[in-house]
C-alpha atoms as a PDB file:
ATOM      1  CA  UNK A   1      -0.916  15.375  11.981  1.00  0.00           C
ATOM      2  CA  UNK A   2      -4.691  16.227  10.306  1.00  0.00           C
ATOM      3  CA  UNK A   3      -5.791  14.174   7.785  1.00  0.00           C
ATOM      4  CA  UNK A   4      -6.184  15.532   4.331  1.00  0.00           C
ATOM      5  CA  UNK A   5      -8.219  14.635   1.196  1.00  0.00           C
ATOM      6  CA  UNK A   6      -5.260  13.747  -0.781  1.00  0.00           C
ATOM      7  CA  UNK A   7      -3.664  11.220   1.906  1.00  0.00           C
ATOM      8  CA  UNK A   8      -6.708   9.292   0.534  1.00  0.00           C
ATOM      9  CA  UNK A   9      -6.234   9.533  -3.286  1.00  0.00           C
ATOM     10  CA  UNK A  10      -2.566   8.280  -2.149  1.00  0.00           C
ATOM     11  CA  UNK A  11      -3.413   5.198  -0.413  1.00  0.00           C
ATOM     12  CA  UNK A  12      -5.883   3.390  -2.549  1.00  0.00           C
ATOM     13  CA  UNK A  13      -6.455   0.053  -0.526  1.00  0.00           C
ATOM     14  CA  UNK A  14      -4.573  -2.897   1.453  1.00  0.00           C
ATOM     15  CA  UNK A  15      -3.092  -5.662   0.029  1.00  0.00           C
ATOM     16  CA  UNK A  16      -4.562  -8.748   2.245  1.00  0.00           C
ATOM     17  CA  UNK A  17      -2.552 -11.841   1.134  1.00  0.00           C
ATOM     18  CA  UNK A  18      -0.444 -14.502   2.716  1.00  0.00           C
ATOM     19  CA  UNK A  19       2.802 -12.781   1.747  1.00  0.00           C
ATOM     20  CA  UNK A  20       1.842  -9.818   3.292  1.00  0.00           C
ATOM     21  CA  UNK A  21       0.164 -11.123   5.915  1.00  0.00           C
ATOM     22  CA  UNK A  22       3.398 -12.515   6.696  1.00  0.00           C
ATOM     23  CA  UNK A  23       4.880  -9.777   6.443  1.00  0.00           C
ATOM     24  CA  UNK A  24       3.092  -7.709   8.896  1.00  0.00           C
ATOM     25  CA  UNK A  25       3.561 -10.706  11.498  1.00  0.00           C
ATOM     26  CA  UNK A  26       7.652 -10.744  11.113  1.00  0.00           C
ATOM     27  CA  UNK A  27       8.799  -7.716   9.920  1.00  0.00           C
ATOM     28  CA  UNK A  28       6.128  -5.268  11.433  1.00  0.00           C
ATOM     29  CA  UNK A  29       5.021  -4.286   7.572  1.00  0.00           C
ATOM     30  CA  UNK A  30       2.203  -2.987   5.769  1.00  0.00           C
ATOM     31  CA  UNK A  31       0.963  -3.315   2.484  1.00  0.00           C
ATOM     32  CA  UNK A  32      -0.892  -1.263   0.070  1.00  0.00           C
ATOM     33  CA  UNK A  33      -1.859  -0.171  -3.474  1.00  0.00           C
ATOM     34  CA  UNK A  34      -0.618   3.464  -3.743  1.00  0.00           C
ATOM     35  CA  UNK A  35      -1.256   6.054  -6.794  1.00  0.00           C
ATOM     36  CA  UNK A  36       1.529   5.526  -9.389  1.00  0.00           C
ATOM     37  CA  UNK A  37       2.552   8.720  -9.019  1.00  0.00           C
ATOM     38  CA  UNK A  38       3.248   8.631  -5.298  1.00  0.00           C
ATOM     39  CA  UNK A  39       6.396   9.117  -4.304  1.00  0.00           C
ATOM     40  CA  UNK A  40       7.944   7.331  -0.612  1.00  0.00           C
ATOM     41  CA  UNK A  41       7.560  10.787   1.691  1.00  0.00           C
ATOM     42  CA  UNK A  42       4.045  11.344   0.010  1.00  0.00           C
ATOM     43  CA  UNK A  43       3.292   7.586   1.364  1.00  0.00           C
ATOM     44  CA  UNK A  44       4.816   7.840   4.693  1.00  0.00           C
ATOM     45  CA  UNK A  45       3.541  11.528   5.417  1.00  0.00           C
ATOM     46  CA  UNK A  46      -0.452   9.415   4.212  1.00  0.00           C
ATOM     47  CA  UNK A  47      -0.163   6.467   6.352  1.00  0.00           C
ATOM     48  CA  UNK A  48       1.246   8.556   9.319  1.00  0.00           C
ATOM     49  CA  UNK A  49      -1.823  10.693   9.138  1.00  0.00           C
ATOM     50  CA  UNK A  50      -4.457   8.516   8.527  1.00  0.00           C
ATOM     51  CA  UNK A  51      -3.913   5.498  10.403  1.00  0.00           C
ATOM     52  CA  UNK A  52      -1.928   7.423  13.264  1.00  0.00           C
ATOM     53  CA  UNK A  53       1.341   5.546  13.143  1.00  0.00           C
ATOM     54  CA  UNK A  54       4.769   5.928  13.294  1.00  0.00           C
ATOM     55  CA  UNK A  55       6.553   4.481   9.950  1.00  0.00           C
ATOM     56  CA  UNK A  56      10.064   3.635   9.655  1.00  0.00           C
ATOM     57  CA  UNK A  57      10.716   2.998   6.296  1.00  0.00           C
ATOM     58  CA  UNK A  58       8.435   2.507   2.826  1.00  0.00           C
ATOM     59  CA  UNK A  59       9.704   0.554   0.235  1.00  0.00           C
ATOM     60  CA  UNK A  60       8.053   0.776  -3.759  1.00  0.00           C
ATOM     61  CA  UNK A  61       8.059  -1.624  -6.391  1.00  0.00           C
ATOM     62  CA  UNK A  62       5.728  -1.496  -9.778  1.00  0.00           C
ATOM     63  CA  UNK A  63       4.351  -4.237 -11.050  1.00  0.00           C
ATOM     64  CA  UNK A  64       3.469  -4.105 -14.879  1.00  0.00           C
ATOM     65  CA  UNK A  65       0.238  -5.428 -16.082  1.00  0.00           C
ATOM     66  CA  UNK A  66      -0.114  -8.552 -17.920  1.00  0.00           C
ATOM     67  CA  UNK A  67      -1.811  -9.137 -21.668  1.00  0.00           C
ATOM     68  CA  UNK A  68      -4.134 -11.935 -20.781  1.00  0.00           C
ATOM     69  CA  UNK A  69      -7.043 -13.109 -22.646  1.00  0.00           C
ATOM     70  CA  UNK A  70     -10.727 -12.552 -21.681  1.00  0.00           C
ATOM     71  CA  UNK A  71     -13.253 -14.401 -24.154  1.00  0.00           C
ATOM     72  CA  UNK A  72     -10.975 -14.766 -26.734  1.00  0.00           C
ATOM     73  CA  UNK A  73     -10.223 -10.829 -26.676  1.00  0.00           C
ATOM     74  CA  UNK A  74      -7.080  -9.874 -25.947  1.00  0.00           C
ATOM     75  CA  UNK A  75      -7.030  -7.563 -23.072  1.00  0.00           C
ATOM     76  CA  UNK A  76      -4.296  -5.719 -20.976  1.00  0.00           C
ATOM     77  CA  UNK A  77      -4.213  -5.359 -17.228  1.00  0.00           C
ATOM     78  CA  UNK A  78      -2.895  -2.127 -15.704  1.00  0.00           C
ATOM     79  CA  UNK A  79      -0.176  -1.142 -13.979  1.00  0.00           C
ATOM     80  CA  UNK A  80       0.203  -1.454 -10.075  1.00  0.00           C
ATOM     81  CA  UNK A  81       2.284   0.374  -7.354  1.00  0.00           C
ATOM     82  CA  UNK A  82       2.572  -1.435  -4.147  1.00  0.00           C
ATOM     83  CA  UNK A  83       4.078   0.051  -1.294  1.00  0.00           C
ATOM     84  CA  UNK A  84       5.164  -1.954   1.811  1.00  0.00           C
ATOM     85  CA  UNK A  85       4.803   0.334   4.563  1.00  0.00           C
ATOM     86  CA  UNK A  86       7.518  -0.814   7.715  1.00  0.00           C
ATOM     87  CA  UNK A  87       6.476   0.637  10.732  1.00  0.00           C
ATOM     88  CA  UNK A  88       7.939   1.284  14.334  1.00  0.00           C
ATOM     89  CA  UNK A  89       8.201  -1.337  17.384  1.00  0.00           C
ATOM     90  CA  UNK A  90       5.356  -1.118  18.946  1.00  0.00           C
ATOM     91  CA  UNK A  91       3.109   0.065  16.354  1.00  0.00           C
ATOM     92  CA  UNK A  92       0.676  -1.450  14.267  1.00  0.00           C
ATOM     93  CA  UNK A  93      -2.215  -1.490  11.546  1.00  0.00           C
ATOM     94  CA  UNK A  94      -5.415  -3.139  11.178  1.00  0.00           C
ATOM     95  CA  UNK A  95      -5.851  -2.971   7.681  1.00  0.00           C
ATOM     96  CA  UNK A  96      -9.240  -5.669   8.028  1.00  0.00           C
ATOM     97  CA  UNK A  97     -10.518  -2.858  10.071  1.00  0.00           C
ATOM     98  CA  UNK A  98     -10.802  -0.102   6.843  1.00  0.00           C
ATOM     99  CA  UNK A  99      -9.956   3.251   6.608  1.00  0.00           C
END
């Protein structure tokens, strides 16, 4: 599969916490901040092409931004899509590595 400029809008960047980190160790996952408007075939068709994997399943969830306060202003955060990315025995990602 060729790589195209729009797998790239898609995939924004990996998520590199302990939860996921955890999840990549048990449960052969990936995670990433995806477009909002992604939908699951759009991710799995963009990680399959750029990071030449197999993926088994992708799972969505949105998290809402918070208000929080910055210098006394109120301020809102924005809206994120995460998308854990569950990939084939035998296959994996380096997302430390880049894309």
């Amino acid at each position: 599969m060729t790589v195209k400029p729009e797998h790239y809008d898609l995939i924004k960047k990996p998520v590199i916490t302990e939860k996921t980190t955890l999840a990549a160790e048990t449960s052969n996952a990936a995670t990433f901040i995806v477009a909002m408007d992604a939908t699951k075939p759009q991710i799995k068709e963009a990680v399959e092409a750029v990071f030449g994997v197999k993926v088994k399943a992708v799972n969505t969830v949105v998290a809402k931004g918070k208000v929080k306060r910055f210098r006394g202003r109120p301020g809102e955060r924005s809206d994120k899509k995460k998308a854990y990315v569950i990939l084939e025995a035998g296959q994996s990602i380096d997302v430390a590595s880049g894309l």
